[in-house]
Protein backbone atom coordinates (compact mmCIF):
# COMPACT_ATOMS: atom_id res chain seq x y z
CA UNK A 1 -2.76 37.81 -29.63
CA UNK A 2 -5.18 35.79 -31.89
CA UNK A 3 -6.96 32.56 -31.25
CA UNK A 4 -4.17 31.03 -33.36
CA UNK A 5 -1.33 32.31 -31.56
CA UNK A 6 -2.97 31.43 -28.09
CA UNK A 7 -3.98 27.40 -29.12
CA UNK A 8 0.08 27.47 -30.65
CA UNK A 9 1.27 28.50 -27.51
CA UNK A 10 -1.19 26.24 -25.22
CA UNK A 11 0.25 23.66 -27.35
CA UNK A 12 3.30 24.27 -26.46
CA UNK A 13 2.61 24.59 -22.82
CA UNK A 14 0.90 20.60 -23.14
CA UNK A 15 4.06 19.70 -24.58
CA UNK A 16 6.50 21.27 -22.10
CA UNK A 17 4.33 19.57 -18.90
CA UNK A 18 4.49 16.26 -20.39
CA UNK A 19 8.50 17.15 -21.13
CA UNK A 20 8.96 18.05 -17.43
CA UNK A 21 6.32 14.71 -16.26
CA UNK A 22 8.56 12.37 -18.25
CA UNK A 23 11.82 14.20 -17.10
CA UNK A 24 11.60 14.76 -13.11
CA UNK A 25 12.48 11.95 -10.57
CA UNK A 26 15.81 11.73 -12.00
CA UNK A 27 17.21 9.34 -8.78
CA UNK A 28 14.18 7.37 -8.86
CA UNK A 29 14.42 6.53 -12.74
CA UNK A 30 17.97 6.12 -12.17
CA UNK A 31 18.97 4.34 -8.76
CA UNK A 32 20.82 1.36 -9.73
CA UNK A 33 23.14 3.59 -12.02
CA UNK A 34 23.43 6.03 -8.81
CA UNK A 35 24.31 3.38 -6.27
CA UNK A 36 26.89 1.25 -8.88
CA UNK A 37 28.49 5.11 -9.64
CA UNK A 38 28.45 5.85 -6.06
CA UNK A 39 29.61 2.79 -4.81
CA UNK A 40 32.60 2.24 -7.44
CA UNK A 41 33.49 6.27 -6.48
CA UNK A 42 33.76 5.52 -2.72
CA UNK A 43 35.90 2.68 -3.52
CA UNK A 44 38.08 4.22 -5.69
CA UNK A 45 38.47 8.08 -4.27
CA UNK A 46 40.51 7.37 -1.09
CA UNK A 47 43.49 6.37 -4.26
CA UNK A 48 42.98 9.75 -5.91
CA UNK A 49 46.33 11.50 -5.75
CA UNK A 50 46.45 15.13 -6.48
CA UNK A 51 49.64 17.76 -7.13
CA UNK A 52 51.53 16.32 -4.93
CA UNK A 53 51.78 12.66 -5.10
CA UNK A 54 49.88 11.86 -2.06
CA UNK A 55 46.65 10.09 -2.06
CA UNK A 56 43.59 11.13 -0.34
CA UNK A 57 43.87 7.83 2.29
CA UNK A 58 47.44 9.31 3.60
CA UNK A 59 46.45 13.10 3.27
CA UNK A 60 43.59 12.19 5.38
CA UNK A 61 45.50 9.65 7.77
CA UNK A 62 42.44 7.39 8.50
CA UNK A 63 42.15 3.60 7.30
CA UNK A 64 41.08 3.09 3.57
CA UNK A 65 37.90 1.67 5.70
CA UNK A 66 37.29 4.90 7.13
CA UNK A 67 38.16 7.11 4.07
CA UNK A 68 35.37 4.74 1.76
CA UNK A 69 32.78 5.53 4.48
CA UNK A 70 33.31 9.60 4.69
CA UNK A 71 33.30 9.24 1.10
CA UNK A 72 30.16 7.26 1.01
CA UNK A 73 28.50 9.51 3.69
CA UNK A 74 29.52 12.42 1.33
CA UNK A 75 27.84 11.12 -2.22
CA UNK A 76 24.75 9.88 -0.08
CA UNK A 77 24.13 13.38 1.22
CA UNK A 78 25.23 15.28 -2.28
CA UNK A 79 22.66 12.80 -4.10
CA UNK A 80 20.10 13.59 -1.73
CA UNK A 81 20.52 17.51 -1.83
CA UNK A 82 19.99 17.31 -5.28
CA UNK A 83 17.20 15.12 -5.66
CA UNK A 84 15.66 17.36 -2.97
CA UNK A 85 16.02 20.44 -4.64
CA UNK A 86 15.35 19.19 -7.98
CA UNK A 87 12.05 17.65 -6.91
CA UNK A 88 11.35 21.46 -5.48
CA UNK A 89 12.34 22.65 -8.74
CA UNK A 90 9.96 20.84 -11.20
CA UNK A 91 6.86 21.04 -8.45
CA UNK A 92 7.40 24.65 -8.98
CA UNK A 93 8.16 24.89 -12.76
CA UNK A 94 5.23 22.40 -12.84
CA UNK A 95 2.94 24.62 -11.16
CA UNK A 96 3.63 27.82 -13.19
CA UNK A 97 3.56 25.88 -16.26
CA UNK A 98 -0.37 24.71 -15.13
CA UNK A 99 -1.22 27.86 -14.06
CA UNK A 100 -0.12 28.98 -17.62
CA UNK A 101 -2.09 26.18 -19.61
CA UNK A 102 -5.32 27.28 -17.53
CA UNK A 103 -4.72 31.07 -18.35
CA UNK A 104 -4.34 30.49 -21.66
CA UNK A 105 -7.70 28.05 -21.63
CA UNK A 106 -9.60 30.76 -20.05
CA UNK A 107 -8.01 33.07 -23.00
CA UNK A 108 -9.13 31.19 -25.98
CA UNK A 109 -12.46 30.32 -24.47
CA UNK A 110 -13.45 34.02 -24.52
CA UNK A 111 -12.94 34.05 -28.58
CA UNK A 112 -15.43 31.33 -28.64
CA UNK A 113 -18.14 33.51 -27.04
């Protein structure tokens, strides 16, 4: 490829790490939202009635105590499985995407010489 093509596409490689900077830490950005969602969720699933009429609470036969709690313990841990992996997910996109930008450095320094 040509200088040009190389400083286009170490452009684009700037842009795309300060997309992914801005973007990652989703929870973090975001936990007031998560804990009103999650909250109002817990409180409301145990009423959820499916196919056949019967709500969660009775198919379950544990107080509507109980059934907010399991339901709470649930989000809590499906929250933090994704925040865990997502976090693993950008470190690693973040890393290939810096190895790229210094490759590509490297590249268009050596037209300069």
């Amino acid at each position: 490829m040509s200088k040009h093509y190389k400083e286009k596409a170490l452009l684009a490689t700037t842009y795309k790490i300060q997309s992914l900077k801005e973007q990652s830490n989703f929870f973090k950005k975001n936990l007031n939202k998560v804990i009103i969602l999650g909250v109002a969720f817990s409180f409301c699933a145990p009423f959820y009635s499916g196919e056949n009429g019967k709500t969660v609470k009775e198919l379950s036969e544990v107080t509507y105590t109980d059934s907010v709690l399991l339901t709470a313990a649930v989000v809590f841990a499906l929250c933090l499985i994704a925040h865990v992996s997502w976090t693993i997910q950008d470190k690693l996109r973040l890393k290939r995407l810096l190895k790229r930008k210094k490759e590509l450095e490297d590249e268009i320094k050596t037209y300069d010489l």
